[in-house]
Protein backbone atom coordinates (compact mmCIF):
# COMPACT_ATOMS: atom_id res chain seq x y z
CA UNK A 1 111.48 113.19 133.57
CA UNK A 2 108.98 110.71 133.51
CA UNK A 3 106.94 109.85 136.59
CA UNK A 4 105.99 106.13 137.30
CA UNK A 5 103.67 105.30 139.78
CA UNK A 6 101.17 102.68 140.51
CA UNK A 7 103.23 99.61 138.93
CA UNK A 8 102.58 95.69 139.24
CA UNK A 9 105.68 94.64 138.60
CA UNK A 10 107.21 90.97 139.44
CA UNK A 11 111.14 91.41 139.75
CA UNK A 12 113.68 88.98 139.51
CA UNK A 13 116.79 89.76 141.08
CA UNK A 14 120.44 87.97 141.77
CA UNK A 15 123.81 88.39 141.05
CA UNK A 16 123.84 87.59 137.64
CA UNK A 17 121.20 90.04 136.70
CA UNK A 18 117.45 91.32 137.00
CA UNK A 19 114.14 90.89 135.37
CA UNK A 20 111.10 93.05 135.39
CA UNK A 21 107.68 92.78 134.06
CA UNK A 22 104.60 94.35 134.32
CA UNK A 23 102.35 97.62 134.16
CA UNK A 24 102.90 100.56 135.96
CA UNK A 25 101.36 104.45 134.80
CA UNK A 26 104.11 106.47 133.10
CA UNK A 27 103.17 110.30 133.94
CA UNK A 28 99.78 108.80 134.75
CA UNK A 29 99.33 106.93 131.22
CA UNK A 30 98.83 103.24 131.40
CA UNK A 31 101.62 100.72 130.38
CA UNK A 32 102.99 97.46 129.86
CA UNK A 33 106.94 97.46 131.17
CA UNK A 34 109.45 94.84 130.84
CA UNK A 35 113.54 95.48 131.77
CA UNK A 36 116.14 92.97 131.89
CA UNK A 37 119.77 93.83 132.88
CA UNK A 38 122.92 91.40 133.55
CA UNK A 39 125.15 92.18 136.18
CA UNK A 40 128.36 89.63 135.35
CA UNK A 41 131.24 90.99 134.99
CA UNK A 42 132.95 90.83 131.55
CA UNK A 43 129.58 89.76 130.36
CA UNK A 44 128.08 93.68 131.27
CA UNK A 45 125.55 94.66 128.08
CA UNK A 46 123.43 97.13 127.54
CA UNK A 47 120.09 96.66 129.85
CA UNK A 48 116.80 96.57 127.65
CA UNK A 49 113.70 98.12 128.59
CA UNK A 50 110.41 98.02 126.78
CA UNK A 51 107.41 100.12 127.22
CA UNK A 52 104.40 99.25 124.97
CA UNK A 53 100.79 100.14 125.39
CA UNK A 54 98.11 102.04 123.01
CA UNK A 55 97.93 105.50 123.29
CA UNK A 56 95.21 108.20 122.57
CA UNK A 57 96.03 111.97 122.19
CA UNK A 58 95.35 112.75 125.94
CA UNK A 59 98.03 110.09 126.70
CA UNK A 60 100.86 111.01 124.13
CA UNK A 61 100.57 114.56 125.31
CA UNK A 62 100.82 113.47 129.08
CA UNK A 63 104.05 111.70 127.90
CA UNK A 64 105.46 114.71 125.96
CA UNK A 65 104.40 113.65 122.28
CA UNK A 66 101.78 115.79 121.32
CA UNK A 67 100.83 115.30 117.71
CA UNK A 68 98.38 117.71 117.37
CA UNK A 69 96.10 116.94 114.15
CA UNK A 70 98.70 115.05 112.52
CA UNK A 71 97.60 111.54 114.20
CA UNK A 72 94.52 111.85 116.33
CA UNK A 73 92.64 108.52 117.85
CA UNK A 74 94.61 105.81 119.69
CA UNK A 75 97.81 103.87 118.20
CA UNK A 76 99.85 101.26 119.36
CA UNK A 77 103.19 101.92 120.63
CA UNK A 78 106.23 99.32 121.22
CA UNK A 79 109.70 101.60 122.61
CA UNK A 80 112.58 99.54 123.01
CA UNK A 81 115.37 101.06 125.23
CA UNK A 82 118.70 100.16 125.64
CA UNK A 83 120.72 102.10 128.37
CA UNK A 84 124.25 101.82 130.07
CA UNK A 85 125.09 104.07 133.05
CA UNK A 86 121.89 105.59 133.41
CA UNK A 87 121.98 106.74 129.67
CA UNK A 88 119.99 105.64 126.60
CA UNK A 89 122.14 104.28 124.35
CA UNK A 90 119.16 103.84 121.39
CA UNK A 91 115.30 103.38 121.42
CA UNK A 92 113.33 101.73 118.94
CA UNK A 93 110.19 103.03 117.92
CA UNK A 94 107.39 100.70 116.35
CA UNK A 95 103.90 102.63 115.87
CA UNK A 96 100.75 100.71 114.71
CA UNK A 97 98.91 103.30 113.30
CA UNK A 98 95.76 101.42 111.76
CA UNK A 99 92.92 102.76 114.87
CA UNK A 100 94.48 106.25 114.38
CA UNK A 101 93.41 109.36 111.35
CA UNK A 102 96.54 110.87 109.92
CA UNK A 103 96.21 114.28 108.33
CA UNK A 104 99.51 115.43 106.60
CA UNK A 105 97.68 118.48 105.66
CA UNK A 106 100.53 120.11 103.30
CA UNK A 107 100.46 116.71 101.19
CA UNK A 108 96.60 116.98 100.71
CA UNK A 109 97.00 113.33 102.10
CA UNK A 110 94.77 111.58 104.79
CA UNK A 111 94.10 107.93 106.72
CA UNK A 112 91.01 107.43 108.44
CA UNK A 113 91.12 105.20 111.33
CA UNK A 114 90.94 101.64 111.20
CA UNK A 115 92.91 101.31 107.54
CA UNK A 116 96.77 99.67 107.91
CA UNK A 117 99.39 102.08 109.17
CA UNK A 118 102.81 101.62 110.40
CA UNK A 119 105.98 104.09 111.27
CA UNK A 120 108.98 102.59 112.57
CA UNK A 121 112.40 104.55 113.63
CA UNK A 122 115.59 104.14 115.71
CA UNK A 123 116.92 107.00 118.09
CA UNK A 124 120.17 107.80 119.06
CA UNK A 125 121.60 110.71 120.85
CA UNK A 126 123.62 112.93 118.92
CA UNK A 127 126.03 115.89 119.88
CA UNK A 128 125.06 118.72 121.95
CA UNK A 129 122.16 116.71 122.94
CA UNK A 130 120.37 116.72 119.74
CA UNK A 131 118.15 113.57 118.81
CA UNK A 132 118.73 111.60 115.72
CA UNK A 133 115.78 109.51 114.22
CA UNK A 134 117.30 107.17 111.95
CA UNK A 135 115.79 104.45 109.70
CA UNK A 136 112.36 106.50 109.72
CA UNK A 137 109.81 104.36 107.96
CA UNK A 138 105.68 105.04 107.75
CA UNK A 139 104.07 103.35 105.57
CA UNK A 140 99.87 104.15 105.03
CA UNK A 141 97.88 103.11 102.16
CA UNK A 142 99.38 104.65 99.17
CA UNK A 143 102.27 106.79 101.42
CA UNK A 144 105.36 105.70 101.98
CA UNK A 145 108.39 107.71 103.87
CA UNK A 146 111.32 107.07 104.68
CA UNK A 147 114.52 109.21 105.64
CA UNK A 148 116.28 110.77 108.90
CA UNK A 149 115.37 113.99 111.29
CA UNK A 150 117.75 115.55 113.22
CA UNK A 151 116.39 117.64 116.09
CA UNK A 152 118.14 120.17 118.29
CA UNK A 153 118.48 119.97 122.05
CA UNK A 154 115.34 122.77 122.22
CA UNK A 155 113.33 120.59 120.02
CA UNK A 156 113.81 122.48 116.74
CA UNK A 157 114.30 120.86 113.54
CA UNK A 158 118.35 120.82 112.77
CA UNK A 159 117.59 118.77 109.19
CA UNK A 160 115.25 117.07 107.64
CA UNK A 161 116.13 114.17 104.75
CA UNK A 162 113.82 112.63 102.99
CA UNK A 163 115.31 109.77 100.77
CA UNK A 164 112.44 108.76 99.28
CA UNK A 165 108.36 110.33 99.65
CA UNK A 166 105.95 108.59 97.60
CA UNK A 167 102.37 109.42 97.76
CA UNK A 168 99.16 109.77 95.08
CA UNK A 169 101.58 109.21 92.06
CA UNK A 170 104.25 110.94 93.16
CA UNK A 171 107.99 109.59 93.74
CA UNK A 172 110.38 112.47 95.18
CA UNK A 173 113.21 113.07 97.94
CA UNK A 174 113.76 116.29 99.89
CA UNK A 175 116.48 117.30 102.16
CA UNK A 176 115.56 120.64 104.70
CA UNK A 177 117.83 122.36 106.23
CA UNK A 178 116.15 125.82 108.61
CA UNK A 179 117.78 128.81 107.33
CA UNK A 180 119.78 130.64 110.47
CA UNK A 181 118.90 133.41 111.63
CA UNK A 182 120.37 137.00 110.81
C-alpha cells in the first residue's frame, strides 16, 4: 500500500458526489492529487483520481518504481486512475521524460537530460493478478517504441511484444516470451 500523509486537500462533498484537490506526500514523496466521484444512483461511474508531480530516483523508488540506470534525474509524471469498489479499473500513465538521462544499455542507445522525451501507457489488471501495459509508447530523439508487457503477479515478465522498435536506422518488432522452467 501506499501511505498518504501530510495532505492539503479542499473536499467537496454532497449527495450527488465528491471533489478533491490538492497535495498530500504519497509514501513521503510530494504530490499534486485530484479525485472526483458521483454518488447518483443510475448515474454511478467510475471515480477518477489523478496523481501528478515530478519525480527523481529517490522518489520513484519510495513509491515502488525503481528504475535503476535506465532513467536517472527527475521526470514528470501524470497517473490517471479510475476505480469502482475499491478496485482500479485502469491507470493512465503519461511520463515527460525531457529533465531525465535514459540509458537502454543493450541498444547502445542514450538521452541526456534536458532533450524531448515522452512514454505514455494504459494499465489494466489482468488474470491472476498480472498487470497489462497496453498502448506503450516512448518516444526520444531518434527512438521510438511501442508495444504491450504483460507482467506476472510476482513482478516477472509473462511477455513482452514489441510491434514496432525503431532506433539509429533500425526498424524491427520482437515478441519475448521467458522460457519455463524445467
Amino acid at each position: 500500500g501506499i501511505d498518504v500523509t501530510n495532505g492539503s486537500l479542499a473536499l467537496q462533498l454532497n449527495a450527488a458526489g465528491l471533489s478533491l484537490a490538492g497535495t498530500a506526500a504519497l509514501n513521503g514523496v510530494a504530490a499534486n492529487v485530484t479525485w472526483e466521484e458521483n454518488f447518483a444512483p443510475g448515474e454511478r461511474q467510475p471515480a477518477r483520481v489523478t496523481v501528478s508531480g515530478l519525480f527523481d530516483d529517490e522518489n520513484r523508488t519510495a513509491l515502488g518504481f525503481p528504475t535503476g540506470s535506465v532513467i536517472t534525474g527527475p521526470v514528470g509524471v501524470e497517473v490517471r486512475l479510475l476505480s469502482q469498489d475499491r478496485r482500479i479499473l485502469e491507470a493512465t500513465l503519461d511520463i515527460d521524460l525531457a529533465p531525465a538521462r535514459l540509458d537502454l544499455g543493450p541498444l547502445l542507445w542514450e538521452k541526456p537530460p534536458d532533450i524531448e522525451g515522452r512514454l505514455t501507457f494504459r494499465v489494466v489488471p489482468g488474470a491472476s493478478d498480472n498487470l497489462l501495459a497496453h498502448d506503450i509508447d516512448l518516444r526520444a530523439i531518434d527512438l521510438v517504441a511501442m508495444g504491450e508487457v504483460e507482467i506476472n503477479a510476482d513482478r516477472s515478465l509473462r511477455r513482452l511484444d514489441v510491434s514496432r522498435l525503431q532506433f539509429g536506422g533500425n526498424d524491427l518488432a520482437a515478441s519475448v516470451r521467458p522460457q519455463a522452467p524445467d
